[in-house]
Protein backbone atom coordinates (compact mmCIF):
# COMPACT_ATOMS: atom_id res chain seq x y z
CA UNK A 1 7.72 -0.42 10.80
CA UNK A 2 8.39 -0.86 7.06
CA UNK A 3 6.46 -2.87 4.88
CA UNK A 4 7.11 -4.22 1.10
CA UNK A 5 3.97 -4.98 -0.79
CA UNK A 6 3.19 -5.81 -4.77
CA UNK A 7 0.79 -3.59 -6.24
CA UNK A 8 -0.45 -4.73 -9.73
CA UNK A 9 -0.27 -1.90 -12.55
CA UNK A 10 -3.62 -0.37 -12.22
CA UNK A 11 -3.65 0.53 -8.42
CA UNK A 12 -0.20 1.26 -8.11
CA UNK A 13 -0.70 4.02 -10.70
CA UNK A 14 -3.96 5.29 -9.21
CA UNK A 15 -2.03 5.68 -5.63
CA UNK A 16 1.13 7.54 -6.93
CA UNK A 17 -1.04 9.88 -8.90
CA UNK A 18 -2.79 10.62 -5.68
CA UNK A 19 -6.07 9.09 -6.78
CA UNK A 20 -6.27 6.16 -4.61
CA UNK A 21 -5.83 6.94 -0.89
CA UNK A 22 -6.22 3.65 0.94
CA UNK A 23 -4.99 -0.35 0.60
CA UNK A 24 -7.35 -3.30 1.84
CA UNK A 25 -4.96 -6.19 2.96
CA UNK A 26 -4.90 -8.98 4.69
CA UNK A 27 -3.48 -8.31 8.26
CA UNK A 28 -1.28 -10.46 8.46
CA UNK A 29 1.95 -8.31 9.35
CA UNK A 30 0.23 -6.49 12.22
CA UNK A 31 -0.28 -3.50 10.60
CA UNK A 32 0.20 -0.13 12.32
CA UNK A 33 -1.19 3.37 12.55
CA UNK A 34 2.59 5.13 11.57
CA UNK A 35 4.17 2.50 9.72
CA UNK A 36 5.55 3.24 6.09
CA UNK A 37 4.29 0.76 3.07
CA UNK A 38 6.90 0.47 0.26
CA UNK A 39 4.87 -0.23 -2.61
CA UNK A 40 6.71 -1.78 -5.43
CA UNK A 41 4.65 -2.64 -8.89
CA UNK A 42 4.61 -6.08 -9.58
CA UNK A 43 3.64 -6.95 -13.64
CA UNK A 44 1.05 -10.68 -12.97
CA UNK A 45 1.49 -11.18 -17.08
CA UNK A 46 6.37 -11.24 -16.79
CA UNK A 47 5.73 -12.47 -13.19
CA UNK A 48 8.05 -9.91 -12.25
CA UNK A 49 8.70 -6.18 -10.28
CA UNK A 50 8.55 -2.71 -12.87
CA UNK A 51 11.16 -1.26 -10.63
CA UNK A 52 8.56 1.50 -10.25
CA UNK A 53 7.72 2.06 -6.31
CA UNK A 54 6.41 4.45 -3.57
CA UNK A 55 6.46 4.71 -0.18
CA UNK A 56 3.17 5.48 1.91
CA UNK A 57 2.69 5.93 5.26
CA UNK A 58 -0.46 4.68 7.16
CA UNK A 59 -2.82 7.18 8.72
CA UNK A 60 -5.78 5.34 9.99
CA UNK A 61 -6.43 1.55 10.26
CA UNK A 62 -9.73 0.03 10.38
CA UNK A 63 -9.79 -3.58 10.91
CA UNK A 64 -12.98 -5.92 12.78
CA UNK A 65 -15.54 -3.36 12.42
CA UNK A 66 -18.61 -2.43 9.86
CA UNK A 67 -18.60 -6.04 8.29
CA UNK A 68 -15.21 -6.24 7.51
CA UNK A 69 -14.00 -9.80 7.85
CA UNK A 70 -11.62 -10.28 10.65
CA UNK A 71 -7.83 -10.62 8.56
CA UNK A 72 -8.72 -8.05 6.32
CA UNK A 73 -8.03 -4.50 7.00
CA UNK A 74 -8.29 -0.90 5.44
CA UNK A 75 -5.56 1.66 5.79
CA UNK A 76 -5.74 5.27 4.58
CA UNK A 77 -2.55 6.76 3.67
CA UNK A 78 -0.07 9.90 2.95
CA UNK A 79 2.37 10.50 0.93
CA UNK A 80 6.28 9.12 3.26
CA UNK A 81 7.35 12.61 2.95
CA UNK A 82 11.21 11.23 3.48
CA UNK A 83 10.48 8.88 1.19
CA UNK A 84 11.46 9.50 -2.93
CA UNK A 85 9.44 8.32 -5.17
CA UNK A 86 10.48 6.50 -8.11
CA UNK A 87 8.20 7.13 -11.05
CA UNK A 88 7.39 4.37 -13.44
């Protein structure tokens, strides 16, 4: 399954350099081991998308466990290797 999701400046620019290798989310799209996470930069101060995005897929889901509250999950992720990247 596809997924969009905002990503404010900072993170968004940590993941496509490679830096940051995982999201924290609230589960509330039934995340999945497999599925693909469009990431599309979202600027909080014009209240508006960049047009800069990347695509992610998810690797490992951990979700319930190690004091994690029950919505919230953590996904590690790889690089959508179909997927182009559009750089900001």
């Amino acid at each position: 399954m596809r997924h969009e999701l905002k990503t404010w400046p900072g993170v968004f620019l940590d993941t496509l350099a490679g830096i940051k290798l995982f999201e924290i989310r609230v589960n509330d799209r039934d995340f999945n081991v497999g599925d693909i996470l469009c990431l599309r930069e979202w600027s909080p101060s014009a209240q508006e998308y960049t047009g800069a995005s990347c695509e992610r897929r998810v690797t490992y889901l951990l979700q319930g466990r190690f004091g994690l509250p029950a919505n919230l999950c953590v996904m590690q992720l790889e690089e959508a290797a179909e997927a182009p990247e559009v750089k900001p």
